[in-house]
C-alpha atoms as a PDB file:
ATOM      1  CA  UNK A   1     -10.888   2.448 -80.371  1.00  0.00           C
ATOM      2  CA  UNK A   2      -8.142   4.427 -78.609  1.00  0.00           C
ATOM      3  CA  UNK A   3     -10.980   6.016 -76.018  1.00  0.00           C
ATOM      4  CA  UNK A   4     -11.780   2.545 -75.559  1.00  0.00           C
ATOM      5  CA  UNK A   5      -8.322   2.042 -74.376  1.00  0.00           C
ATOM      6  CA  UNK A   6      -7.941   5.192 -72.853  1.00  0.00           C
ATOM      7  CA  UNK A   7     -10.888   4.107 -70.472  1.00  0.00           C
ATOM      8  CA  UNK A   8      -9.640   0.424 -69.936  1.00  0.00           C
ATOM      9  CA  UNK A   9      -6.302   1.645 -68.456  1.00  0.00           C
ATOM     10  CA  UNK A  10      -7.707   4.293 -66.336  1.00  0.00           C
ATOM     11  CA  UNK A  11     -10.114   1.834 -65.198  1.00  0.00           C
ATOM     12  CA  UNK A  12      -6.821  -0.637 -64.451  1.00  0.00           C
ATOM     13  CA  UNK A  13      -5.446   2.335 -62.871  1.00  0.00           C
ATOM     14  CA  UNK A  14      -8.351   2.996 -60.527  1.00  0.00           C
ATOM     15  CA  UNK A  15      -8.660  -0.978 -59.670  1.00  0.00           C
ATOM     16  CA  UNK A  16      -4.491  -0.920 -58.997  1.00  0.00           C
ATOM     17  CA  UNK A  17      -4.996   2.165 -56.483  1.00  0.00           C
ATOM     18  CA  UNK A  18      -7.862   0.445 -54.573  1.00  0.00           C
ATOM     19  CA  UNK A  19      -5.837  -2.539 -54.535  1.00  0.00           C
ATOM     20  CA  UNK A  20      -3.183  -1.107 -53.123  1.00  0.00           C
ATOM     21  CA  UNK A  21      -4.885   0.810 -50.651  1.00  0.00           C
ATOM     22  CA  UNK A  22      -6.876  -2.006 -49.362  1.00  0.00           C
ATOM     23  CA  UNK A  23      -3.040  -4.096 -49.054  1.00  0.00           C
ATOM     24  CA  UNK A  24      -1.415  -1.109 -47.609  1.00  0.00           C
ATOM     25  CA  UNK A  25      -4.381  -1.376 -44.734  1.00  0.00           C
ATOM     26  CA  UNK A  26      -4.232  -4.731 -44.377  1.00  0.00           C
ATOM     27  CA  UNK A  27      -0.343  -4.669 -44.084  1.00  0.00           C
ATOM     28  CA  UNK A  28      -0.734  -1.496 -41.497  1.00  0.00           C
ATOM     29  CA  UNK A  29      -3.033  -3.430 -39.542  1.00  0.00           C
ATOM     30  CA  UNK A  30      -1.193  -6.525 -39.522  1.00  0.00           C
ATOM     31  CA  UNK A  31       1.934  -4.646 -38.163  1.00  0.00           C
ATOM     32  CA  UNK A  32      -0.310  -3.183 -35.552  1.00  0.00           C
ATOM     33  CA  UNK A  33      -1.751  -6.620 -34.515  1.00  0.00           C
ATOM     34  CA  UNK A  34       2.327  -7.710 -34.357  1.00  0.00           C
ATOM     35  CA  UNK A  35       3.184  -4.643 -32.182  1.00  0.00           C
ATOM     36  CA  UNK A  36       0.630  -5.143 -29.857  1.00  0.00           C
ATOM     37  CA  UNK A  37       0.588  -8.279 -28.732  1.00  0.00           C
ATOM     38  CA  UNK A  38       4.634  -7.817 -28.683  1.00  0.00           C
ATOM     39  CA  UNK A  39       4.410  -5.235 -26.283  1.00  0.00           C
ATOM     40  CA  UNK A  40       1.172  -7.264 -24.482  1.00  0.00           C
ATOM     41  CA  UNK A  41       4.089 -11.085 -24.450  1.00  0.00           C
ATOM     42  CA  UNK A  42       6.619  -8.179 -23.467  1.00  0.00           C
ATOM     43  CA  UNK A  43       4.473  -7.202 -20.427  1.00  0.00           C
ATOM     44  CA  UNK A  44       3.861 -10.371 -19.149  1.00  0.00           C
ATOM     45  CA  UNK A  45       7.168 -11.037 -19.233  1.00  0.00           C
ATOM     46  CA  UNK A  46       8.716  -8.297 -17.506  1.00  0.00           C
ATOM     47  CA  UNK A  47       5.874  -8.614 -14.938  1.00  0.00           C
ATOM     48  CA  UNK A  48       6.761 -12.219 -14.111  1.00  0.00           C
ATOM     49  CA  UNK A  49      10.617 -11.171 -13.804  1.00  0.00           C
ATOM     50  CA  UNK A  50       9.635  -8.620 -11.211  1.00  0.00           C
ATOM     51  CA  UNK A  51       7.376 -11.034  -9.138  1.00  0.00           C
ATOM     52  CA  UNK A  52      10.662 -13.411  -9.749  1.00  0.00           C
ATOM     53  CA  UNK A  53      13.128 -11.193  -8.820  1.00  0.00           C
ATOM     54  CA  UNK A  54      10.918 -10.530  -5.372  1.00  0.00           C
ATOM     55  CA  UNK A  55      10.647 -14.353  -4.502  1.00  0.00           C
ATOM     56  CA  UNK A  56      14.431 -14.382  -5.461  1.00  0.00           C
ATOM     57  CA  UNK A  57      15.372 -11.288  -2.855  1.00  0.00           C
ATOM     58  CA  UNK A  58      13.513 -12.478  -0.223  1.00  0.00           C
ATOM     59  CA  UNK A  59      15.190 -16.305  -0.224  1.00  0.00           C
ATOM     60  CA  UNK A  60      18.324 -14.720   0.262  1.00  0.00           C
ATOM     61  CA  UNK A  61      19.384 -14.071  -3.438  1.00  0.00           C
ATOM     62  CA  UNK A  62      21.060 -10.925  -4.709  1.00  0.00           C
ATOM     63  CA  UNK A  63      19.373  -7.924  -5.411  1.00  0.00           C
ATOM     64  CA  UNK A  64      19.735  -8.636  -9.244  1.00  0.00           C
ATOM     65  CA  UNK A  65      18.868 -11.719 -11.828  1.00  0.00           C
ATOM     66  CA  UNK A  66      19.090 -12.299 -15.046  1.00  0.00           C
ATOM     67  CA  UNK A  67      16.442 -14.655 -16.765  1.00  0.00           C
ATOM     68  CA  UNK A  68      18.262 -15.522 -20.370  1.00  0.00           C
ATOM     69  CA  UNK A  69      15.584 -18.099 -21.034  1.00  0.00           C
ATOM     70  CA  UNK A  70      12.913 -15.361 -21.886  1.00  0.00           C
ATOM     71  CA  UNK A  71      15.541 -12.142 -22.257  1.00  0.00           C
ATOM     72  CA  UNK A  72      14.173 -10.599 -19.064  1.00  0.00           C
ATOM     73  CA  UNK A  73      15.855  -9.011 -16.199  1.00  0.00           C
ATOM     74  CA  UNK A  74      14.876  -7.940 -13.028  1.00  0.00           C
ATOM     75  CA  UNK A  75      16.597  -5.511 -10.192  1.00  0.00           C
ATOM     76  CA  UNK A  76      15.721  -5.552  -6.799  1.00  0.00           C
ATOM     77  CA  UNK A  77      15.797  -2.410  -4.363  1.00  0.00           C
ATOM     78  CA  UNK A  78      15.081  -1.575  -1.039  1.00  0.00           C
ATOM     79  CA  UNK A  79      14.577  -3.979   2.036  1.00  0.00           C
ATOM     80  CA  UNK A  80      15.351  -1.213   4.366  1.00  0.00           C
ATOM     81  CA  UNK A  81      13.493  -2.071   7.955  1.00  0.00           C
ATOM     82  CA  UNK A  82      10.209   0.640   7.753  1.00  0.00           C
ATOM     83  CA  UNK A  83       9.981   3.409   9.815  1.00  0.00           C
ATOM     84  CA  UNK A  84      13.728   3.432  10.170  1.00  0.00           C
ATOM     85  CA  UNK A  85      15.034   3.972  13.546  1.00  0.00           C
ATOM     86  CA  UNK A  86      15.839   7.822  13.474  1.00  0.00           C
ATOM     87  CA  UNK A  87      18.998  10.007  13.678  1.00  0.00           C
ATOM     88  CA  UNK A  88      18.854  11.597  17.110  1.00  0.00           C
ATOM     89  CA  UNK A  89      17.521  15.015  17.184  1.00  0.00           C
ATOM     90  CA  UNK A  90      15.085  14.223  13.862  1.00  0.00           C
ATOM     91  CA  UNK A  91      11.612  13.161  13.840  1.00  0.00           C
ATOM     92  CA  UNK A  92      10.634   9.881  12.262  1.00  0.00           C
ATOM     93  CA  UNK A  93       9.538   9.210   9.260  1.00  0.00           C
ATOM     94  CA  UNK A  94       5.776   7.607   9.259  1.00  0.00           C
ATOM     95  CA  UNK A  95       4.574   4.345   8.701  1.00  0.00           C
ATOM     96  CA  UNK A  96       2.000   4.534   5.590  1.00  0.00           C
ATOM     97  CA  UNK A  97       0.026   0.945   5.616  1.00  0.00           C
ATOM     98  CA  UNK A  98      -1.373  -0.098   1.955  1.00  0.00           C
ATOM     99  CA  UNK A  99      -4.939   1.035   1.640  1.00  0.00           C
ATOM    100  CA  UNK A 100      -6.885  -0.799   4.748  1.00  0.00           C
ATOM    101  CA  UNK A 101     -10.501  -2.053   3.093  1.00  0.00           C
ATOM    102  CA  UNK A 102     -13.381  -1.923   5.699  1.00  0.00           C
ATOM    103  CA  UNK A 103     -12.728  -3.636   8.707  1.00  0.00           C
ATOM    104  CA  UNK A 104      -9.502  -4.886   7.843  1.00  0.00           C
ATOM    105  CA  UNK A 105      -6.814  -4.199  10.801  1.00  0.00           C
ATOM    106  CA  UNK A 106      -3.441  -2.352  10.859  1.00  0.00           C
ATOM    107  CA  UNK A 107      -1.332  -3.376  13.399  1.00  0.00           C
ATOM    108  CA  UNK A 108       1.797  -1.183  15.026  1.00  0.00           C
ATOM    109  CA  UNK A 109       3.660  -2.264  17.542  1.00  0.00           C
ATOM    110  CA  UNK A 110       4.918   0.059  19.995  1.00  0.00           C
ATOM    111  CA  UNK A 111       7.557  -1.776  22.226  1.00  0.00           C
ATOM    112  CA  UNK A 112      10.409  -4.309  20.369  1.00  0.00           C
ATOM    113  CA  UNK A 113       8.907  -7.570  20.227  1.00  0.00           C
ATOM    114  CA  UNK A 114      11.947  -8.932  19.114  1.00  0.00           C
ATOM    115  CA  UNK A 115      13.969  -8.602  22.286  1.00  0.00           C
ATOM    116  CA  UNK A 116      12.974  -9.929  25.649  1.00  0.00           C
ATOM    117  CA  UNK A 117      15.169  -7.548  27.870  1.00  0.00           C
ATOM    118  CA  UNK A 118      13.222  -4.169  25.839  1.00  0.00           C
ATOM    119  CA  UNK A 119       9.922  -6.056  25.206  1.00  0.00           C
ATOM    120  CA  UNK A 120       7.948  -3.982  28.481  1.00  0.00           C
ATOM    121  CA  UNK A 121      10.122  -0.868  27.245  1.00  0.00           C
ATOM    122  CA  UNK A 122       7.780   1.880  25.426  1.00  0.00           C
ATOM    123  CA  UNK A 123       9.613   3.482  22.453  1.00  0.00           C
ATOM    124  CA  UNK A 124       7.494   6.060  21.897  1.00  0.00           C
ATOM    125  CA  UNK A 125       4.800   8.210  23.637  1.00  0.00           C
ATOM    126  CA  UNK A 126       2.787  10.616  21.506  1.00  0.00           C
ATOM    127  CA  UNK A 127       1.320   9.093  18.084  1.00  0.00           C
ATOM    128  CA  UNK A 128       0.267  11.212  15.216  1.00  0.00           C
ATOM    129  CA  UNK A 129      -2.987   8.955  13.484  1.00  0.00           C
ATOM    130  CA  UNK A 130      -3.848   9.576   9.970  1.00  0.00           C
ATOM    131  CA  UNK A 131      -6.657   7.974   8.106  1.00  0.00           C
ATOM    132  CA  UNK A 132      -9.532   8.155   4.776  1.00  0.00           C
ATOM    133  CA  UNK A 133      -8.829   9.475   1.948  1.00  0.00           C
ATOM    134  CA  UNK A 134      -9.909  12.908   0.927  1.00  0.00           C
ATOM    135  CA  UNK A 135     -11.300  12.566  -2.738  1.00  0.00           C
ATOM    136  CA  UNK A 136     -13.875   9.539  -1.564  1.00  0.00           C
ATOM    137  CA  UNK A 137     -16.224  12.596  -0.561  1.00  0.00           C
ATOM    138  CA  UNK A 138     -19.336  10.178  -0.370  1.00  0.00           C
ATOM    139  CA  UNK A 139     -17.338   7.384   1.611  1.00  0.00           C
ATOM    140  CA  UNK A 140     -15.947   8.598   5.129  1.00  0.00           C
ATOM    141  CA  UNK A 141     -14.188   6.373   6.847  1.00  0.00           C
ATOM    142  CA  UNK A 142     -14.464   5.807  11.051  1.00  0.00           C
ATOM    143  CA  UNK A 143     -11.824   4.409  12.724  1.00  0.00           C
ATOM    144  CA  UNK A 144     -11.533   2.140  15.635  1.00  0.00           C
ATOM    145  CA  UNK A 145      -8.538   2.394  17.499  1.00  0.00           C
ATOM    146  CA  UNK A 146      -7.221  -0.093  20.070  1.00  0.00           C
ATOM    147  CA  UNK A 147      -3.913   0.333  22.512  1.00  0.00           C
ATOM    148  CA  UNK A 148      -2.711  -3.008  24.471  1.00  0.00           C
ATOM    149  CA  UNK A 149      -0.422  -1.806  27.432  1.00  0.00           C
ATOM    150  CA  UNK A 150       1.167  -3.313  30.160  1.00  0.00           C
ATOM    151  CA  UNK A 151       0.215  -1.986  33.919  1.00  0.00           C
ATOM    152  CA  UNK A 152       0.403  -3.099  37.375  1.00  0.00           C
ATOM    153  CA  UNK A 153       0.959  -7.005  36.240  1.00  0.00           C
ATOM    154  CA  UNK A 154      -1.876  -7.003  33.693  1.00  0.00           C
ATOM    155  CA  UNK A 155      -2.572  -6.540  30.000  1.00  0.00           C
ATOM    156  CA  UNK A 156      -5.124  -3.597  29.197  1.00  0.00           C
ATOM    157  CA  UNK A 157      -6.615  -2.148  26.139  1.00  0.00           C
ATOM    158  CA  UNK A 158      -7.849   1.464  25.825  1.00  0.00           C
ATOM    159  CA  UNK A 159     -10.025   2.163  22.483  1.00  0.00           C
ATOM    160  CA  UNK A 160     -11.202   5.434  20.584  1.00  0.00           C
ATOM    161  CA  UNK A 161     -14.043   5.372  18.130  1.00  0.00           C
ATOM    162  CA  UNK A 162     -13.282   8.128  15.707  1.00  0.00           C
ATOM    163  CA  UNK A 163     -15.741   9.607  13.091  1.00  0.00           C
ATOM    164  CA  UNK A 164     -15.651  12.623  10.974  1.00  0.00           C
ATOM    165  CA  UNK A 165     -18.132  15.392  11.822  1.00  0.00           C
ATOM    166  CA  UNK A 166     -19.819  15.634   8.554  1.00  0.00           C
ATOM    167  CA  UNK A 167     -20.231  11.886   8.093  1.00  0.00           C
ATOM    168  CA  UNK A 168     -23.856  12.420   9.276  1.00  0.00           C
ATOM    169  CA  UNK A 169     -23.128   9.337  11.862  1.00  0.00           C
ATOM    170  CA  UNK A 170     -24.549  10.510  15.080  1.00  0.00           C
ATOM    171  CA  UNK A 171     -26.108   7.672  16.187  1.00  0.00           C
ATOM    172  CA  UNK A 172     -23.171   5.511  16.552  1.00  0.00           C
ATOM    173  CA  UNK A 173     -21.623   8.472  19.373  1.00  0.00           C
ATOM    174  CA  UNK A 174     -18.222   7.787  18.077  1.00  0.00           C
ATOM    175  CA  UNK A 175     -16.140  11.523  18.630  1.00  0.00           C
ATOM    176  CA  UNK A 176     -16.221  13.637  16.089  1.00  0.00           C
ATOM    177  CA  UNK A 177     -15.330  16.639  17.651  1.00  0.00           C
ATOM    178  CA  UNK A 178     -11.159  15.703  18.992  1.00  0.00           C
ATOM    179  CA  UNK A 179     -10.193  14.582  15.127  1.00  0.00           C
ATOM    180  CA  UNK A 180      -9.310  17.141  12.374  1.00  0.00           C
ATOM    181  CA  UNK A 181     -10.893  16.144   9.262  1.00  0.00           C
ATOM    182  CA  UNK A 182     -10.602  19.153   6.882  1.00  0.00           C
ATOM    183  CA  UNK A 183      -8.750  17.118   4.533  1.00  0.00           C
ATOM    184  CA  UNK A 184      -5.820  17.629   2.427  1.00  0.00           C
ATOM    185  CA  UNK A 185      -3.690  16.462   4.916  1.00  0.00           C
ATOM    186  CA  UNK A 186      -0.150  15.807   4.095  1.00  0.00           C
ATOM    187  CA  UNK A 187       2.223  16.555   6.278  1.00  0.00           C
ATOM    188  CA  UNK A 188       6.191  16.420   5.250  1.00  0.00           C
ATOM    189  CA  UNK A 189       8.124  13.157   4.173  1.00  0.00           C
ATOM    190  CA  UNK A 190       4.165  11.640   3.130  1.00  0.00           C
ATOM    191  CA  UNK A 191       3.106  10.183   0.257  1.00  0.00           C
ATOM    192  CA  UNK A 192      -0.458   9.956   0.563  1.00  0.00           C
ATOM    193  CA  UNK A 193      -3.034  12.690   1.330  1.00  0.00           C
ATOM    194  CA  UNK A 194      -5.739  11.847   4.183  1.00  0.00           C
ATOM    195  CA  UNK A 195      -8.449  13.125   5.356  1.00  0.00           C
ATOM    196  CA  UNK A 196      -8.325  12.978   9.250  1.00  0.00           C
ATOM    197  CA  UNK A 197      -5.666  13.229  11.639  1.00  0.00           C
ATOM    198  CA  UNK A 198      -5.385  13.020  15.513  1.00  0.00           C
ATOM    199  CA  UNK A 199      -2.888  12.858  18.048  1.00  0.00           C
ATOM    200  CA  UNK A 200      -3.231  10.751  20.651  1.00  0.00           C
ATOM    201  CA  UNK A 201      -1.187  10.619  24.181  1.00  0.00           C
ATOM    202  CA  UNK A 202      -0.028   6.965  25.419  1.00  0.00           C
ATOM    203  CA  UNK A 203       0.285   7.750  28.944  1.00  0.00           C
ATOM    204  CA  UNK A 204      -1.462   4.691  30.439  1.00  0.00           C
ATOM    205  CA  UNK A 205       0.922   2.343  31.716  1.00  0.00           C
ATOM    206  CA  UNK A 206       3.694   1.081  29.311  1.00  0.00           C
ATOM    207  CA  UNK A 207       2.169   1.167  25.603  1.00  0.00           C
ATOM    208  CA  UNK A 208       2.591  -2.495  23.784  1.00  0.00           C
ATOM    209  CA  UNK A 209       0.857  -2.133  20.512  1.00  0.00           C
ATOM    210  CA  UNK A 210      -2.109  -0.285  18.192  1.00  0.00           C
ATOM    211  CA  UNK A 211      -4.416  -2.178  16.568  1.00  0.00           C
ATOM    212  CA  UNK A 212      -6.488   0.111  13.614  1.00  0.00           C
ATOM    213  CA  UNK A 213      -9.533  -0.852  11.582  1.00  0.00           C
ATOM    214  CA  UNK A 214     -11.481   1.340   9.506  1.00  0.00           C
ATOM    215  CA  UNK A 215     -15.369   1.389   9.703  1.00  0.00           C
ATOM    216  CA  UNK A 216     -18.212   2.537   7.043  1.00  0.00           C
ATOM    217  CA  UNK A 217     -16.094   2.539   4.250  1.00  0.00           C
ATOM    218  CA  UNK A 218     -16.594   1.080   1.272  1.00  0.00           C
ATOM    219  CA  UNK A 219     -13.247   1.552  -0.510  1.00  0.00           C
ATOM    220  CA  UNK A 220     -10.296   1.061   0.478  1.00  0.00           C
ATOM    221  CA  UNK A 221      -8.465   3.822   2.020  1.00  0.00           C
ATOM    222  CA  UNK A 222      -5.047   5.015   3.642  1.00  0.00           C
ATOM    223  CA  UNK A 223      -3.589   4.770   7.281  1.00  0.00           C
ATOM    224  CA  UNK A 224      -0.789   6.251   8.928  1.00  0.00           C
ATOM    225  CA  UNK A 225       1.018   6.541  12.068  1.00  0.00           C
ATOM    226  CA  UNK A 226       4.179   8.882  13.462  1.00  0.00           C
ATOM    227  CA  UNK A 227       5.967   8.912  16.473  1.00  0.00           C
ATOM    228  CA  UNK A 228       5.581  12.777  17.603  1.00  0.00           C
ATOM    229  CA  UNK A 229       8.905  14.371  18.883  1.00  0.00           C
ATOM    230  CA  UNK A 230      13.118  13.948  18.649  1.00  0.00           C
ATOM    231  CA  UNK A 231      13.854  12.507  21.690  1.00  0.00           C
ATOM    232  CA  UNK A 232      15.538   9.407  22.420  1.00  0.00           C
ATOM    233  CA  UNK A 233      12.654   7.303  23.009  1.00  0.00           C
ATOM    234  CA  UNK A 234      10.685   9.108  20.491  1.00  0.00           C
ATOM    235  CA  UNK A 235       9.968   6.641  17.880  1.00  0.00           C
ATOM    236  CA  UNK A 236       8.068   3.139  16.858  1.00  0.00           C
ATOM    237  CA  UNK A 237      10.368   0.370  16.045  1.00  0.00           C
ATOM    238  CA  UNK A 238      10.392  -1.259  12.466  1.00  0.00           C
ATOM    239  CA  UNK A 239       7.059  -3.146  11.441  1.00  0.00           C
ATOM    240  CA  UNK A 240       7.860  -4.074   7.705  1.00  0.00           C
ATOM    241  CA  UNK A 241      10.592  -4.439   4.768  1.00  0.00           C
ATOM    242  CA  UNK A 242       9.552  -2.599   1.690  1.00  0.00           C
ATOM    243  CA  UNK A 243      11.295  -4.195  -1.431  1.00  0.00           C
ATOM    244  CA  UNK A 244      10.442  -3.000  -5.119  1.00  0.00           C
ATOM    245  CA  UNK A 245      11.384  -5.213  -8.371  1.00  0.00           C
ATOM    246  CA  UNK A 246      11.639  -3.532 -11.674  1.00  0.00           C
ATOM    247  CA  UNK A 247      11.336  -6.298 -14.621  1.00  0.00           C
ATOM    248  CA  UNK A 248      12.728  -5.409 -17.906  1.00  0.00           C
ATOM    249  CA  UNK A 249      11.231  -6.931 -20.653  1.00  0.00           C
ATOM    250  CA  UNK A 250      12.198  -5.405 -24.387  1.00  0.00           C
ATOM    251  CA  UNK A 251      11.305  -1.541 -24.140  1.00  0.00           C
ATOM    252  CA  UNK A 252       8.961  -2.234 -21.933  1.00  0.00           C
ATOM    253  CA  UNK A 253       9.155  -2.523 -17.607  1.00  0.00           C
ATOM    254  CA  UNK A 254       7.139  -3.441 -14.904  1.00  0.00           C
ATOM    255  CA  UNK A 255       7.095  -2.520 -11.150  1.00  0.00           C
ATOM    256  CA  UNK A 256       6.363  -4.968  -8.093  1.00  0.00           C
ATOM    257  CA  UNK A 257       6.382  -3.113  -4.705  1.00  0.00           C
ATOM    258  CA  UNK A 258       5.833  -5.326  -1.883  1.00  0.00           C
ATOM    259  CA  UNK A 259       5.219  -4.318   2.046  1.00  0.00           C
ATOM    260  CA  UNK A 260       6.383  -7.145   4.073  1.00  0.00           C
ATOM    261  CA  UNK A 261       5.125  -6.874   7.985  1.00  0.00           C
ATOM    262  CA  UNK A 262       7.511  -8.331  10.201  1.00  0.00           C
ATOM    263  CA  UNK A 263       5.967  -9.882  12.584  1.00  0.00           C
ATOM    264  CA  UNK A 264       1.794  -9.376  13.648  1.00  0.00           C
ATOM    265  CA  UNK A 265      -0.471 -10.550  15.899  1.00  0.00           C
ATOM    266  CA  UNK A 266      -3.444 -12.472  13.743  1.00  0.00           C
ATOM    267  CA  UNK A 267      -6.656 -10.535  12.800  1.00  0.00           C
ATOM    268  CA  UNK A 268      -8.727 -13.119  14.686  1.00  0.00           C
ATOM    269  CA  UNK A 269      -7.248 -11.601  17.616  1.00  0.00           C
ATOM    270  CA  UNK A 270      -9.933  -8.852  17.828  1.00  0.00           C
ATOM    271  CA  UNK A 271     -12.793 -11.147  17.492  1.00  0.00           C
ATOM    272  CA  UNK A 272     -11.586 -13.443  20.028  1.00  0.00           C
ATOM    273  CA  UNK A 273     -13.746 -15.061  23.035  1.00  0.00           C
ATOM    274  CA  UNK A 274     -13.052 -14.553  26.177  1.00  0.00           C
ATOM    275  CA  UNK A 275     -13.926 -16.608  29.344  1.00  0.00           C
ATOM    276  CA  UNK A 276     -13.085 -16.592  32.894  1.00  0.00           C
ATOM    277  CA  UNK A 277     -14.607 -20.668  32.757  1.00  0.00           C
ATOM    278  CA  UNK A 278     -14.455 -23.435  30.574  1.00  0.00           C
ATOM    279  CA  UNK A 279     -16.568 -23.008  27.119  1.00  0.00           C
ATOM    280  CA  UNK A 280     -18.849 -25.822  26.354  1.00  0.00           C
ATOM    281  CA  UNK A 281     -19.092 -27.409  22.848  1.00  0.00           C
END
């Protein structure tokens, strides 16, 4: 009889311990389940006070807001003018577009467009091109280039089709021979690597603006330009505001960084139809 009992408690014992295993689990996993989709609601929330905090900024609001309805916060910095007009006697720093996808077109201007009296004045007159990106080893980017300047009474463009050697492009007789491609290029005051780099001398008339667009890729990739030199004139004016929002959200934060172009001439532009008569319908 006492065995008997012996055996029914250890048996209650062993049912007990499974029990509260199996409670402990569900408990652990439950907890889990809570933390996650706290930190997923905390996410989303700190994300939406960033994108807030840009729209905020950029309709004349401070650089800080405080959104007590869903305990979020976001702080706004930046909105310097990019490139910055530089100190005399130091080089610029460059202008580094977002990654361009295929065909899509950077645009630099190269004389103020802002005021009338400087608007035929070149500020700059050596350029420093960078473009691709290094680890896309199986997707070299081309690049079309495309200067609008300003001589004897007319507008002109000048172009250079650009190709890396080893692309294996012949056919398209783009030069492949004037750009260094060797890759790993990243000069001082960068943040991105490229691929290729050229320099390129705007001595034809007075030098309005670039247009770039990238060609045989299939990701998107980097593009840079850089006055070349200290002088006076030695420099590109501002082409964009670069503002970043940090949302706080809980424990957790989220970063917005937007590139804001001042003031561009429309992509259509380079597909546009010319006549020198009217164009029937």
């Amino acid at each position: 009889m006492r065995n008997e009992r012996g055996q029914v408690v250890l048996i209650l014992v062993l049912v007990m311990t499974v029990a509260l295993a199996i409670g402990i689990s569900v408990i652990q996993r439950s907890l889990s389940d809570v933390s996650t989709s706290s930190k997923v609601e905390q996410s989303s929330r700190a994300f939406s006070a960033a994108e807030a905090g840009i729209e905020n900024k950029l309709s004349g609001g401070t650089g800080s807001i405080n959104f007590t309805e869903n305990s979020s916060t976001a702080e706004v910095t930046g909105g310097d003018l990019v490139p910055v007009v530089p100190a005399v006697g130091t080089r610029q720093v460059p202008l580094e577009y977002p990654p361009l996808a295929k065909e899509e077109v950077a645009h630099v201007w190269l004389a103020n467009p802002d005021t009338a009296a400087e608007f035929y004045k070149p500020l700059t007159n050596d350029l420093d091109i960078y473009w691709g990106d290094p680890k896309a080893s199986s997707d070299k980017a081309a690049l079309e280039l495309t200067l609008v300047y300003y001589e004897n009474s007319q507008y002109k463009p000048k172009k250079w089709y650009l190709d890396n050697s080893s692309a294996g492009r012949s056919a398209n007789n783009f030069d492949t021979t004037s750009p260094d491609c060797s890759g790993g290029i990243k000069p001082s005051g960068f943040e991105n690597t490229y691929q290729c780099t050229i320099r390129l001398t705007l001595s034809s008339g007075r030098a309005m603006l670039l247009r770039a667009r990238l060609l045989y890729n299939t990701t998107s990739q980097p593009f840079a330009v850089q006055a070349v030199g200290t002088c006076a004139t030695c420099f590109i004016p501002p082409q964009a505001k670069k503002l970043i929002s940090t949302g706080v959200a809980g424990q957790t934060q989220r970063t917005v960084q937007l590139f804001q172009l001042m003031k561009v001439v429309p992509p259509y532009f380079d597909y546009a139809i010319f006549s020198a008569g009217e164009i029937d319908k």
